[in-house]
Protein backbone atom coordinates (compact mmCIF):
# COMPACT_ATOMS: atom_id res chain seq x y z
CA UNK A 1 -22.45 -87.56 51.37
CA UNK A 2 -18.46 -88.06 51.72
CA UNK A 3 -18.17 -89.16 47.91
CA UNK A 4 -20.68 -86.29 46.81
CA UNK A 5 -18.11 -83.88 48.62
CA UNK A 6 -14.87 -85.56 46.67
CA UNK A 7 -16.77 -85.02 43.66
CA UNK A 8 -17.22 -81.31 44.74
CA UNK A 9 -13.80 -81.09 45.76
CA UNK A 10 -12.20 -82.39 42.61
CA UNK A 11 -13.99 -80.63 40.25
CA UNK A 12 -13.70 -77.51 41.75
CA UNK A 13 -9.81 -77.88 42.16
CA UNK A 14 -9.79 -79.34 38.24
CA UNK A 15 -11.49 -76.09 37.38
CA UNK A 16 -9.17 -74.01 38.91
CA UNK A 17 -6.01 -75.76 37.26
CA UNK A 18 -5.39 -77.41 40.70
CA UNK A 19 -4.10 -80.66 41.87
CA UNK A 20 -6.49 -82.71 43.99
CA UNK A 21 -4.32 -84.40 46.75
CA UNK A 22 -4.82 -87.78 47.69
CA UNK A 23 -8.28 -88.00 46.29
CA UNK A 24 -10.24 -87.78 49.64
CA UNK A 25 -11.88 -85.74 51.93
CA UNK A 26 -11.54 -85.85 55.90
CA UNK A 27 -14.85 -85.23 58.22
CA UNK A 28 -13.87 -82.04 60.29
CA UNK A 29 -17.61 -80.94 61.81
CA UNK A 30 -21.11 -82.46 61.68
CA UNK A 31 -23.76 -80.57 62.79
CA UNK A 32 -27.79 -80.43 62.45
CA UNK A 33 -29.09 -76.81 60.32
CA UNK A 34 -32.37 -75.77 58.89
CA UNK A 35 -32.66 -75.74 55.25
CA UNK A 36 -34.43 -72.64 52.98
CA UNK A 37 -37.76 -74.94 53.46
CA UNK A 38 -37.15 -74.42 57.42
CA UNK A 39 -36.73 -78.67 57.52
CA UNK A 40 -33.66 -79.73 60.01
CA UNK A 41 -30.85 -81.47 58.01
CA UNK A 42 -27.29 -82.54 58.37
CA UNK A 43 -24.52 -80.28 57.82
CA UNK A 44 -20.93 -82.11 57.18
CA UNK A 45 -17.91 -79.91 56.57
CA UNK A 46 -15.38 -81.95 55.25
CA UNK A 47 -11.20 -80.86 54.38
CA UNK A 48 -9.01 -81.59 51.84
CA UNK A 49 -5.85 -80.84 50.26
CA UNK A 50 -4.98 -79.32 47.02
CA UNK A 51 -1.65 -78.21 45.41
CA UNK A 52 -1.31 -75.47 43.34
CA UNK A 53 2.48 -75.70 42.35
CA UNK A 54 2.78 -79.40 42.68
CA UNK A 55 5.28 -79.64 45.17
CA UNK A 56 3.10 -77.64 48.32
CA UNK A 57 -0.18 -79.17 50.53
CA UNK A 58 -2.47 -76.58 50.89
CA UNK A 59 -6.15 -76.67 52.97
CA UNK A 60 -9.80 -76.63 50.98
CA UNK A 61 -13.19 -77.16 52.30
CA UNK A 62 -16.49 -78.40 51.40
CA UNK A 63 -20.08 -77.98 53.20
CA UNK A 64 -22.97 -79.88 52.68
CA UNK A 65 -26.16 -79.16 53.65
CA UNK A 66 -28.35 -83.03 53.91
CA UNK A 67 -26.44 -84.01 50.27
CA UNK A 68 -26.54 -80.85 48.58
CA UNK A 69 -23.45 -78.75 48.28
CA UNK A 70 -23.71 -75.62 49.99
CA UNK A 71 -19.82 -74.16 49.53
CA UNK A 72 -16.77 -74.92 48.69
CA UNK A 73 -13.54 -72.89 49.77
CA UNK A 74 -10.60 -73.42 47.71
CA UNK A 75 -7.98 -70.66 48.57
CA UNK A 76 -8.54 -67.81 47.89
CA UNK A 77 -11.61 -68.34 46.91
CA UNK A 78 -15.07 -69.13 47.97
CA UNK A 79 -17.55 -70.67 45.93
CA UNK A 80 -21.02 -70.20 47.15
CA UNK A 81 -23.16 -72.78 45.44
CA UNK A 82 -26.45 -71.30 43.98
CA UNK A 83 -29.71 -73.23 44.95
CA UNK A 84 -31.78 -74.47 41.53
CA UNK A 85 -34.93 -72.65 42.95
CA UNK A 86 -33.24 -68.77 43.12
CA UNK A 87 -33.33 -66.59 40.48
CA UNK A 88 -31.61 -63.61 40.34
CA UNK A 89 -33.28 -60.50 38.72
């Protein structure tokens, strides 16, 4: 789950034209949540550090949901990540 979260992390920073800092993430909160199917699963939050000038540290996040990526907050923004099985009309 921790290296499917880098991989979140740095391509989300990559997309934005940011620098992913020390190419980790740190466990901040593990929890247990129900999934859209109602099963319970683990939900990880992990931080991590991003510059977008090059010479600052600034705080991102990452949720997971079992090993599925349920959002990512890189200031200011907040990516909620879409499920495959919703469609939007």
């Amino acid at each position: 789950a921790r290296e499917i979260g880098i991989r979140a992390a740095r391509q989300a920073c990559g997309g934005e034209g940011l620098q992913f800092l020390d190419e980790t993430v740190a466990g901040q909160l593990l929890g247990l949540a129900r999934d859209d199917a109602g099963q319970l699963r683990l939900r990880r939050i992990y931080r991590f550090e991003y510059s977008d000038t090059g010479d600052n540290r600034r705080s991102g996040s990452v949720t997971l949901l079992g090993h599925d990526v349920e959002l990512l907050h890189v200031r200011p923004h907040l990516y909620v990540i879409p499920h495959p099985h919703e469609t939007h009309h």
